[in-house]
PDB file of N, CA and C in Angstrom:
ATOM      1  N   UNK A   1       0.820  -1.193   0.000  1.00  0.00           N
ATOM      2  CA  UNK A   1       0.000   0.000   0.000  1.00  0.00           C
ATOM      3  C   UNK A   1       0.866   1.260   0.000  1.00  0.00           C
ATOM      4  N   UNK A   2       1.982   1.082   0.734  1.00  0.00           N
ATOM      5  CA  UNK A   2       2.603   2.305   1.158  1.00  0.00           C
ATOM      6  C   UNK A   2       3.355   2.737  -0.568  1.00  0.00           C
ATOM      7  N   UNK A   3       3.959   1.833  -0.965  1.00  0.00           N
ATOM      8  CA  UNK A   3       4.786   1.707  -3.005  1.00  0.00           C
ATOM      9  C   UNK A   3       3.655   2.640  -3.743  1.00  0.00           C
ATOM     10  N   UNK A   4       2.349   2.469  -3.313  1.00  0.00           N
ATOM     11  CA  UNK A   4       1.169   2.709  -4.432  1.00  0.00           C
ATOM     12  C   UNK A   4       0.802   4.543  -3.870  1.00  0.00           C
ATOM     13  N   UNK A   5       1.493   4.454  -2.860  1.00  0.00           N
ATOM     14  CA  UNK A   5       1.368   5.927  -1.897  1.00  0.00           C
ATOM     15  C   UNK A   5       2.159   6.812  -2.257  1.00  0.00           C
ATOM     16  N   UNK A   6       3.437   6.490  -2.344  1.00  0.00           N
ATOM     17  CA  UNK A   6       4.505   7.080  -2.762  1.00  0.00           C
ATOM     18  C   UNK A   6       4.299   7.137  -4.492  1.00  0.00           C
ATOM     19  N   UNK A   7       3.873   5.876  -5.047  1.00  0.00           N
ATOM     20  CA  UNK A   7       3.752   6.520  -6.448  1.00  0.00           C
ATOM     21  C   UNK A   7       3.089   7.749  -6.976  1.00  0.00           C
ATOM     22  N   UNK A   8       2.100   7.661  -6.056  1.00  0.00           N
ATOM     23  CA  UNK A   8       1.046   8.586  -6.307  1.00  0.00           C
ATOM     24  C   UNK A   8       1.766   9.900  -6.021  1.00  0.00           C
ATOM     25  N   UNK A   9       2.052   9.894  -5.251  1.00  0.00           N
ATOM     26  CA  UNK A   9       3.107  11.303  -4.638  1.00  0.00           C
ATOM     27  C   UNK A   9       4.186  11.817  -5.519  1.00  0.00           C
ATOM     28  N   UNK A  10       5.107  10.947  -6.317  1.00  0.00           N
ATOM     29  CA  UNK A  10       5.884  11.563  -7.314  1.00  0.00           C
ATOM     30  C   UNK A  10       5.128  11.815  -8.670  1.00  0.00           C
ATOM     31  N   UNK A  11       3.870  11.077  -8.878  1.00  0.00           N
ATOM     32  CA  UNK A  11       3.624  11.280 -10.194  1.00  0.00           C
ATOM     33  C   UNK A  11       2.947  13.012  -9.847  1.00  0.00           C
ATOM     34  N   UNK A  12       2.575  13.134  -8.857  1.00  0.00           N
ATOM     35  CA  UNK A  12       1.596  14.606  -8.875  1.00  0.00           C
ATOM     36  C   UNK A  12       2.932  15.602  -8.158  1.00  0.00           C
ATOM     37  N   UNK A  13       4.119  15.138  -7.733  1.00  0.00           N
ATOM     38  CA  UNK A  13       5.301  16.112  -8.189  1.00  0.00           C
ATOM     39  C   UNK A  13       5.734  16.068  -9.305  1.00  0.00           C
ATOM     40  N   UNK A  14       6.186  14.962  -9.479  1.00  0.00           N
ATOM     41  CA  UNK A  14       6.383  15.850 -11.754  1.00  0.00           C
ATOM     42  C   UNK A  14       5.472  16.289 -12.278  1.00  0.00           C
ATOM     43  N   UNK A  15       4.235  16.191 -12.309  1.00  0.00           N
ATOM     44  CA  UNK A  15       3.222  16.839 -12.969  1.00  0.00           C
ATOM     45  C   UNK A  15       3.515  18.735 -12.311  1.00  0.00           C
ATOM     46  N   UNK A  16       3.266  18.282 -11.113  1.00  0.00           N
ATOM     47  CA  UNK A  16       3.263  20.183 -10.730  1.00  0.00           C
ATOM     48  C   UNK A  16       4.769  20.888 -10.956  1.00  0.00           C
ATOM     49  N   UNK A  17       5.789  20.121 -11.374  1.00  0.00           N
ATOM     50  CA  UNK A  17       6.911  20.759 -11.381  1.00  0.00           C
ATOM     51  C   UNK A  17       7.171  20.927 -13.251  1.00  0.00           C
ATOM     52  N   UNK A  18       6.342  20.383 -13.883  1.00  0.00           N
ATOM     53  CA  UNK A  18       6.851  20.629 -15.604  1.00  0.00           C
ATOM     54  C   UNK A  18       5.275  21.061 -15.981  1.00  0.00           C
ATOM     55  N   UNK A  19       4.103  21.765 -15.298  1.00  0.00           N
ATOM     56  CA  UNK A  19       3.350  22.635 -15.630  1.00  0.00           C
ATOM     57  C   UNK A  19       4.046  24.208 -15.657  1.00  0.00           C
ATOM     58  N   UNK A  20       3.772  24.821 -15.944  1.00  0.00           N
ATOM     59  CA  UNK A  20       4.528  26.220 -15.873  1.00  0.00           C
ATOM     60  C   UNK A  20       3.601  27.147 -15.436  1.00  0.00           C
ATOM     61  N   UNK A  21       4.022  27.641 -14.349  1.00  0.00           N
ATOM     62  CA  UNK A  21       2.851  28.357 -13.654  1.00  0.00           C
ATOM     63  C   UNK A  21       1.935  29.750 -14.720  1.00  0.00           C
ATOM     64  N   UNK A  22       0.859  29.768 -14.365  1.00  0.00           N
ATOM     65  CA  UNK A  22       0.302  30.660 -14.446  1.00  0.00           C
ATOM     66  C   UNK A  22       0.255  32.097 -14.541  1.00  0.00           C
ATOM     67  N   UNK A  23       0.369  33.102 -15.747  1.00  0.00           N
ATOM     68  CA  UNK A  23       0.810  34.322 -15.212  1.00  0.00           C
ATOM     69  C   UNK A  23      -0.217  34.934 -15.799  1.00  0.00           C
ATOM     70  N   UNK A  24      -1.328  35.771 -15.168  1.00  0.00           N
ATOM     71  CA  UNK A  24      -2.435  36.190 -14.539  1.00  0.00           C
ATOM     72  C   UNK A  24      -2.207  37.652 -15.410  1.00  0.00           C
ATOM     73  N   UNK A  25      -3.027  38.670 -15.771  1.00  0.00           N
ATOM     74  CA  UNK A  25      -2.834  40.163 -16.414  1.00  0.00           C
ATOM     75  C   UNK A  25      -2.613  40.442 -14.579  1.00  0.00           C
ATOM     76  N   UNK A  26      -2.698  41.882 -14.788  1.00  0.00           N
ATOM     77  CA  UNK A  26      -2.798  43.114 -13.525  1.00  0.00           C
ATOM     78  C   UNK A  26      -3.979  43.063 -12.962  1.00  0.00           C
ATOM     79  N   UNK A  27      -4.495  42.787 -11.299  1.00  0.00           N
ATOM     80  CA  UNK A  27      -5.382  42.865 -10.999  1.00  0.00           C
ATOM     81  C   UNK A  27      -6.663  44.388 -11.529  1.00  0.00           C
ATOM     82  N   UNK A  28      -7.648  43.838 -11.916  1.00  0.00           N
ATOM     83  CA  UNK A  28      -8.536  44.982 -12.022  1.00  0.00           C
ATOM     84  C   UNK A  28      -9.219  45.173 -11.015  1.00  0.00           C
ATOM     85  N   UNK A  29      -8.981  46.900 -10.880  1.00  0.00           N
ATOM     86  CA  UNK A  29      -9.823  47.034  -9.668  1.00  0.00           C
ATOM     87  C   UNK A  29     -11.476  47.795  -9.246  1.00  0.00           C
ATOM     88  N   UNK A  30     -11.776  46.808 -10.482  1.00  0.00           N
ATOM     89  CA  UNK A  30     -13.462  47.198 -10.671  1.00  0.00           C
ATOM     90  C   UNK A  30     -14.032  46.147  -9.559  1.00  0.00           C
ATOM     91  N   UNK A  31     -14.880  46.848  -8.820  1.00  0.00           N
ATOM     92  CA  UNK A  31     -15.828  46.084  -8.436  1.00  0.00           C
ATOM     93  C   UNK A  31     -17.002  45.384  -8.947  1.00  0.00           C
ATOM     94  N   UNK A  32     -17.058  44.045  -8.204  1.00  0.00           N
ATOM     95  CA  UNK A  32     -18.677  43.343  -9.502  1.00  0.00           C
ATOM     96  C   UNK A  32     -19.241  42.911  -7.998  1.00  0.00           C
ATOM     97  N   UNK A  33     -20.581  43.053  -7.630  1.00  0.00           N
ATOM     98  CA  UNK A  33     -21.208  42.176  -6.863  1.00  0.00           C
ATOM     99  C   UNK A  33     -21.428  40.942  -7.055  1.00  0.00           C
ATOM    100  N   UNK A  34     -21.602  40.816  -8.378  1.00  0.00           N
ATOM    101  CA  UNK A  34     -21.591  39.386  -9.043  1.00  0.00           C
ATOM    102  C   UNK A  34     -20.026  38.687  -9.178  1.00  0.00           C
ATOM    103  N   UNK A  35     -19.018  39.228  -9.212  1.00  0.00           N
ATOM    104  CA  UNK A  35     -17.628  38.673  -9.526  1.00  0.00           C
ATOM    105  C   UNK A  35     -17.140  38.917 -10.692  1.00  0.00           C
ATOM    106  N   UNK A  36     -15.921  38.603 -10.865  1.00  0.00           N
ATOM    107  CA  UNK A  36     -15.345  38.662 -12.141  1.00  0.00           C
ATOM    108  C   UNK A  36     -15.550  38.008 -13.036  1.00  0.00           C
ATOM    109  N   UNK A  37     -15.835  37.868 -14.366  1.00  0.00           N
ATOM    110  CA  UNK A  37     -15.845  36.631 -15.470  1.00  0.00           C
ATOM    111  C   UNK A  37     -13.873  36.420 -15.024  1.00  0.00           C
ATOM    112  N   UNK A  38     -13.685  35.178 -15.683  1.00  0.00           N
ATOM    113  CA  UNK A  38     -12.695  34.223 -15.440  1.00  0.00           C
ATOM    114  C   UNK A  38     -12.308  33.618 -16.372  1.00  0.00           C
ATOM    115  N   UNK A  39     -10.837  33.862 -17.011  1.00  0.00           N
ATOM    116  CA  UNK A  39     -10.552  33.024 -18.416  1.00  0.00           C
ATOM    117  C   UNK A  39     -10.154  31.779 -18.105  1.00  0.00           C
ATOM    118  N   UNK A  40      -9.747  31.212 -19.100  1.00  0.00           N
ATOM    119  CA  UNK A  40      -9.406  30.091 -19.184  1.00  0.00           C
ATOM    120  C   UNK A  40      -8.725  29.057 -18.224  1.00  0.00           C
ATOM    121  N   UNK A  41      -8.086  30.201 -17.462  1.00  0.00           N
ATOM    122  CA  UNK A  41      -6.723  29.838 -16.704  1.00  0.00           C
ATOM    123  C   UNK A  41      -6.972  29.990 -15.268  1.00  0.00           C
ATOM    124  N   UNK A  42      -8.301  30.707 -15.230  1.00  0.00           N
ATOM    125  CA  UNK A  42      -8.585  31.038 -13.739  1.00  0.00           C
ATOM    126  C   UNK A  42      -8.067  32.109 -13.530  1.00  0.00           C
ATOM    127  N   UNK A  43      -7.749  33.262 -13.838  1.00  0.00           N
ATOM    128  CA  UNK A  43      -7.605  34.251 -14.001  1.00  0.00           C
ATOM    129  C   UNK A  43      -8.815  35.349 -14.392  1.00  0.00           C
ATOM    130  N   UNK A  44      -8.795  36.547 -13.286  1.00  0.00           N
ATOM    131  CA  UNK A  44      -9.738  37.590 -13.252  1.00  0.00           C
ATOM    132  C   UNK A  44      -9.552  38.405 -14.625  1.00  0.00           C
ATOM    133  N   UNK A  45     -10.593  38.627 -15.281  1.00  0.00           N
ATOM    134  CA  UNK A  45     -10.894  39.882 -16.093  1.00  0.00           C
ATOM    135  C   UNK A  45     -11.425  40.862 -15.428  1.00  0.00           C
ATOM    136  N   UNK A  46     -11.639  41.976 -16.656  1.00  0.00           N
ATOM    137  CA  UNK A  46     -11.803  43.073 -15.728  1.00  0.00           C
ATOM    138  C   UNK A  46     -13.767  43.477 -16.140  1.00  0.00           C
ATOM    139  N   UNK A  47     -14.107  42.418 -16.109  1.00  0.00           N
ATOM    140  CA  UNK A  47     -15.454  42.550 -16.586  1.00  0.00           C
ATOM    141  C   UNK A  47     -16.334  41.664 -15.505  1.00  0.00           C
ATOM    142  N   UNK A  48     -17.497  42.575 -15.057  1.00  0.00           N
ATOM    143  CA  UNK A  48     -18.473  41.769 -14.042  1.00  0.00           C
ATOM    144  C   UNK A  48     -19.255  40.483 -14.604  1.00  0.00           C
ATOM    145  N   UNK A  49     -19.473  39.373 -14.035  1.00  0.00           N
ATOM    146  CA  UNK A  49     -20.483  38.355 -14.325  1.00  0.00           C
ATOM    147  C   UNK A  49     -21.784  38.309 -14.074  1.00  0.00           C
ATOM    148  N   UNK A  50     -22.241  38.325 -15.368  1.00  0.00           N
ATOM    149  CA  UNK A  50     -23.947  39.018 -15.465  1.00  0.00           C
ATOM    150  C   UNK A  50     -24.129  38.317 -13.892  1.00  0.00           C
ATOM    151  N   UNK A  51     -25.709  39.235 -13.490  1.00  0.00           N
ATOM    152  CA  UNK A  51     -26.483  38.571 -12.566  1.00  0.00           C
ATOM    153  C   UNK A  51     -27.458  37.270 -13.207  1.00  0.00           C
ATOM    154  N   UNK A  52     -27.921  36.963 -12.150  1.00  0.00           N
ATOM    155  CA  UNK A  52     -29.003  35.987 -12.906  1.00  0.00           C
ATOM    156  C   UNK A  52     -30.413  36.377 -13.588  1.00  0.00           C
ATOM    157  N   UNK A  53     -30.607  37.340 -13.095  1.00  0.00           N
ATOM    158  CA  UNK A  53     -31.574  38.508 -13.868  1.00  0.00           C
ATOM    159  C   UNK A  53     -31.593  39.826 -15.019  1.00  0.00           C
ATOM    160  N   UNK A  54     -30.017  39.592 -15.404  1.00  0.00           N
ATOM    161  CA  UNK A  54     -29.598  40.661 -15.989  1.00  0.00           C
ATOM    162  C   UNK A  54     -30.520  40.315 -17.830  1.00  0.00           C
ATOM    163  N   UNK A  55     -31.325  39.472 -17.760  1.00  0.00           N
ATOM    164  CA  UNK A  55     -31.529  39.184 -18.973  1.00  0.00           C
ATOM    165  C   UNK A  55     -32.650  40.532 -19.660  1.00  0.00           C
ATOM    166  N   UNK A  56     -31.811  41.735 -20.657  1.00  0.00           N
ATOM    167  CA  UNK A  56     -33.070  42.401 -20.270  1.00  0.00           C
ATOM    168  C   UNK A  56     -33.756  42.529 -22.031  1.00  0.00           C
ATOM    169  N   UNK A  57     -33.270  41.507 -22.782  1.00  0.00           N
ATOM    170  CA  UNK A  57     -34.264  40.771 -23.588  1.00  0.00           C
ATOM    171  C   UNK A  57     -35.985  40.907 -23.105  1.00  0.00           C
ATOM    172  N   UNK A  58     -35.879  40.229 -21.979  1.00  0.00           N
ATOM    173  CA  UNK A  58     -37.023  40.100 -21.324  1.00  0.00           C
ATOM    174  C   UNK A  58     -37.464  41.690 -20.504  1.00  0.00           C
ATOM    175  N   UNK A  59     -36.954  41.962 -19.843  1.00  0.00           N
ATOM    176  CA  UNK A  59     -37.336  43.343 -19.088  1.00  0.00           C
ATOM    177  C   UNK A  59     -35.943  44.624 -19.234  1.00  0.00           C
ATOM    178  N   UNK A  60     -36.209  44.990 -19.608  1.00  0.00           N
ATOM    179  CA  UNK A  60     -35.878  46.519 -19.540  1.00  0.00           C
ATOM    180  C   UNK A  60     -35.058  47.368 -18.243  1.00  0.00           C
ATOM    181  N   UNK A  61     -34.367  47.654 -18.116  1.00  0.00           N
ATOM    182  CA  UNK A  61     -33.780  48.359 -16.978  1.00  0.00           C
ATOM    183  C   UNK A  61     -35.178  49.053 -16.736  1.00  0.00           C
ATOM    184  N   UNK A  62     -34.906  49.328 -15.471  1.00  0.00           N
ATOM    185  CA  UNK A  62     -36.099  50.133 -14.504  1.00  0.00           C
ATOM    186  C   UNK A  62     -36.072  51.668 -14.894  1.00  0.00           C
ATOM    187  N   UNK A  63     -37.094  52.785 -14.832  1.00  0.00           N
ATOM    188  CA  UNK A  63     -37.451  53.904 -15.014  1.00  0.00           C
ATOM    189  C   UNK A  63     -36.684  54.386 -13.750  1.00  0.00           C
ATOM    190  N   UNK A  64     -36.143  55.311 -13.113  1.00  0.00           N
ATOM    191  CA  UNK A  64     -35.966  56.136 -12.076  1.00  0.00           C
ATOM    192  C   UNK A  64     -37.181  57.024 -11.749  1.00  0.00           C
ATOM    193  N   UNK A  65     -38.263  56.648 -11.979  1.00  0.00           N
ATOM    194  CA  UNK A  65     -39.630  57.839 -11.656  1.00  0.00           C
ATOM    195  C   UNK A  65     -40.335  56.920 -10.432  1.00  0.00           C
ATOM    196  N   UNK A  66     -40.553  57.932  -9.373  1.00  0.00           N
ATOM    197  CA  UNK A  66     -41.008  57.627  -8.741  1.00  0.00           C
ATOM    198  C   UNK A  66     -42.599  57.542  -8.671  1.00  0.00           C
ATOM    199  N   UNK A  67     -42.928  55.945  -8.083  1.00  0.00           N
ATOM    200  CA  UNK A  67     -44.765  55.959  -8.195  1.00  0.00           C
ATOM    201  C   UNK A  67     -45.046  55.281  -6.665  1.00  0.00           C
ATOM    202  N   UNK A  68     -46.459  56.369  -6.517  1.00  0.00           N
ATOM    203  CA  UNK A  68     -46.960  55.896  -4.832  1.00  0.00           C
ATOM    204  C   UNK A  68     -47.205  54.317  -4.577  1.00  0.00           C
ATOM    205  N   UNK A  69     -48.087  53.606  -6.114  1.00  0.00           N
ATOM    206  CA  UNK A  69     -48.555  53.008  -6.053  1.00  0.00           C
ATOM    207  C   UNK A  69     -48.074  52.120  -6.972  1.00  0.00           C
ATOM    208  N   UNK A  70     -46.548  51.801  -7.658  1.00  0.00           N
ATOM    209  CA  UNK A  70     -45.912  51.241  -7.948  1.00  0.00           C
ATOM    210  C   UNK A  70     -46.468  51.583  -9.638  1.00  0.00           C
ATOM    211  N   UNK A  71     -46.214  50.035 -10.708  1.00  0.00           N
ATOM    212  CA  UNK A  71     -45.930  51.075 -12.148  1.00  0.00           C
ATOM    213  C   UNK A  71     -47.095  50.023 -12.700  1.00  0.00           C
ATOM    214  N   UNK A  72     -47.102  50.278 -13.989  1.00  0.00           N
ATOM    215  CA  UNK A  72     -47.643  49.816 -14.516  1.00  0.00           C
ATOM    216  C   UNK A  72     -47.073  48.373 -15.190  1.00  0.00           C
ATOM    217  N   UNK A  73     -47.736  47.532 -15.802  1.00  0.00           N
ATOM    218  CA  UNK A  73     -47.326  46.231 -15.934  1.00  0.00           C
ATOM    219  C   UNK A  73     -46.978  46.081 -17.443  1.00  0.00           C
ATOM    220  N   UNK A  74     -46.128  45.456 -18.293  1.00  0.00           N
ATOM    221  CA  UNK A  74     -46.724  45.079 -19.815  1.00  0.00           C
ATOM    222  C   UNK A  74     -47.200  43.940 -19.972  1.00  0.00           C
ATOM    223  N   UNK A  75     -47.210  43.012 -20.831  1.00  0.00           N
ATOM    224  CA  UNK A  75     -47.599  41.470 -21.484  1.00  0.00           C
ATOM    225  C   UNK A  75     -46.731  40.833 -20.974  1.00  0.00           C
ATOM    226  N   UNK A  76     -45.112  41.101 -20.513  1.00  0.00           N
ATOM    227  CA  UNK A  76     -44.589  40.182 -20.306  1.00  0.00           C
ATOM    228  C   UNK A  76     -43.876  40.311 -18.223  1.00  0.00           C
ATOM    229  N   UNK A  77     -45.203  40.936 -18.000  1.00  0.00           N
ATOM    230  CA  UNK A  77     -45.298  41.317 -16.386  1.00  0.00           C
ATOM    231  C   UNK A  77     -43.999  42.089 -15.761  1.00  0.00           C
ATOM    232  N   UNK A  78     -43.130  43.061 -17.087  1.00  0.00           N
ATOM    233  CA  UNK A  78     -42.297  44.244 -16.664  1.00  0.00           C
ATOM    234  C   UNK A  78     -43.041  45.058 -16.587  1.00  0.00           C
ATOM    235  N   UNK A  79     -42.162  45.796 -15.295  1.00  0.00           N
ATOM    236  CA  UNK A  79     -42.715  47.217 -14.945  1.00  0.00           C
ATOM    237  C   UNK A  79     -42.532  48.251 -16.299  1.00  0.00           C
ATOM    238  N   UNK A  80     -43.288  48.969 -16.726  1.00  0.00           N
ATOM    239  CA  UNK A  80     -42.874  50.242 -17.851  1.00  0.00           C
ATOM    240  C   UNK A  80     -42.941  51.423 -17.015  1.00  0.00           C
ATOM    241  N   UNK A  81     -42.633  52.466 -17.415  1.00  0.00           N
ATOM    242  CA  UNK A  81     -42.670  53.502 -17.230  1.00  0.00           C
ATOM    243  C   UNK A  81     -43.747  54.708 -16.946  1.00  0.00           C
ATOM    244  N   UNK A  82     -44.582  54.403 -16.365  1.00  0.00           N
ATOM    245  CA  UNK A  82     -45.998  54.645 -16.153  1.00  0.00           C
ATOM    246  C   UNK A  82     -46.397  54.329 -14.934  1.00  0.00           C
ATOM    247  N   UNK A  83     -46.879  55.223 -14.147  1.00  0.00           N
ATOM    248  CA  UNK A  83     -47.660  54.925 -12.706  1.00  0.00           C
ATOM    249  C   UNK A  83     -48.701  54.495 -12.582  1.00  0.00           C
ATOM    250  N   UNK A  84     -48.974  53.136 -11.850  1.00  0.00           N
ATOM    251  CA  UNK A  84     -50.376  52.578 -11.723  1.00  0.00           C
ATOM    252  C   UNK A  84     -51.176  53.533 -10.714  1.00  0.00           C
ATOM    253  N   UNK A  85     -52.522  53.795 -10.770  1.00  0.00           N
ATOM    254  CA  UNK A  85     -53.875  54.503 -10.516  1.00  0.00           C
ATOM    255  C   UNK A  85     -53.720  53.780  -8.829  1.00  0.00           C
ATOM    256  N   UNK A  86     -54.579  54.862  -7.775  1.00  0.00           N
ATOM    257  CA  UNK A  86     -54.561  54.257  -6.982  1.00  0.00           C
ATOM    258  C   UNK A  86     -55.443  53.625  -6.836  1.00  0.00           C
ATOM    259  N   UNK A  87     -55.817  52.558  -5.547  1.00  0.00           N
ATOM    260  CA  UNK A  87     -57.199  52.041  -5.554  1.00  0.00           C
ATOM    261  C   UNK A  87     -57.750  52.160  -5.457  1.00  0.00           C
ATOM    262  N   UNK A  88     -59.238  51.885  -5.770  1.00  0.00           N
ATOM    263  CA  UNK A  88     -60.486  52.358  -5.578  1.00  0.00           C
ATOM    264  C   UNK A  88     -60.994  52.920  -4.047  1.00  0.00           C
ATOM    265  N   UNK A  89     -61.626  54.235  -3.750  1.00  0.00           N
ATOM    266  CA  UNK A  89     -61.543  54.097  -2.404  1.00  0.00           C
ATOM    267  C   UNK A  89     -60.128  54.318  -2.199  1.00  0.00           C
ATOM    268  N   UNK A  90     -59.056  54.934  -2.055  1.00  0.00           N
ATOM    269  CA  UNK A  90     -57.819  55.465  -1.713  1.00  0.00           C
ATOM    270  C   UNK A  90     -57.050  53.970  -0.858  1.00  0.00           C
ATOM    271  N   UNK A  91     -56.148  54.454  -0.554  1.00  0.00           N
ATOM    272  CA  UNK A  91     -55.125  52.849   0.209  1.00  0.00           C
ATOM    273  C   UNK A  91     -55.413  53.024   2.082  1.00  0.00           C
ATOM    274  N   UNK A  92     -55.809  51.585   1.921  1.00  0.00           N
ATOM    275  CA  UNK A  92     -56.609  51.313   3.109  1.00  0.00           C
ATOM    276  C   UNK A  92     -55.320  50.472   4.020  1.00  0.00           C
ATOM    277  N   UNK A  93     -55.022  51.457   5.327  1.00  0.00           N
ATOM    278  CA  UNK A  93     -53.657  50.133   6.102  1.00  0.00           C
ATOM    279  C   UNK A  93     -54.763  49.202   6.917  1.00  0.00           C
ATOM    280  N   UNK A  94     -54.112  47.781   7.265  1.00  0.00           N
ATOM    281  CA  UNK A  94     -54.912  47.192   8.448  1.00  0.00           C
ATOM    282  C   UNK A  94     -54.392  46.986   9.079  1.00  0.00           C
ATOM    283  N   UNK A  95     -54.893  47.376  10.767  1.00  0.00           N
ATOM    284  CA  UNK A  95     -54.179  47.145  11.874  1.00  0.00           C
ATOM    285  C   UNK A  95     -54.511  45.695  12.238  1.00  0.00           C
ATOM    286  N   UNK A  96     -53.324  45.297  13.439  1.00  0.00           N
ATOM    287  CA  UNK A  96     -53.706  44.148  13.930  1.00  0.00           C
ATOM    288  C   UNK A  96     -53.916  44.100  14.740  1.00  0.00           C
TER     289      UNK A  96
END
């Protein structure tokens, strides 16, 4: 057992000693909440990794306009740019 231990041990020192290390660009110092995309090598780019929602095929970046009663909807249940009406009878809180 111990022959098959030691083999194992020199074959993954020659391997790590005739790889040639890794040499990485200049750290970028952009921030991503999401992280860096990552080449090939495991190495940082200087570009953020979409979110999981960033798809905006589907929805649209958000309006900056502010609404009391939040926005209006389209066909594909994004907010547009348009303030929804309030409710009938004005907005009712309930206590508990």
């Amino acid at each position: 057992m111990w022959k098959l231990m030691l083999t194992f041990v020199v074959l993954i020192a020659m391997t790590a000693a005739t790889s040639p290390p890794v040499q990485c660009p200049p750290i970028c110092f952009m921030w991503c909440s999401t992280g860096n995309v990552r080449d090939q090598n495991g190495c940082e780019l200087c570009m953020c990794r979409p979110a999981p929602n960033d798809d905006f095929s589907v929805c649209p970046p958000q309006c900056r306009m502010g609404c009391a009663y939040g926005f209006v909807r389209d066909e594909n249940n994004c907010d547009i740019c348009q303030c929804r009406d309030p409710p009938p009878g004005g907005y009712q809180y309930q206590q508990k």
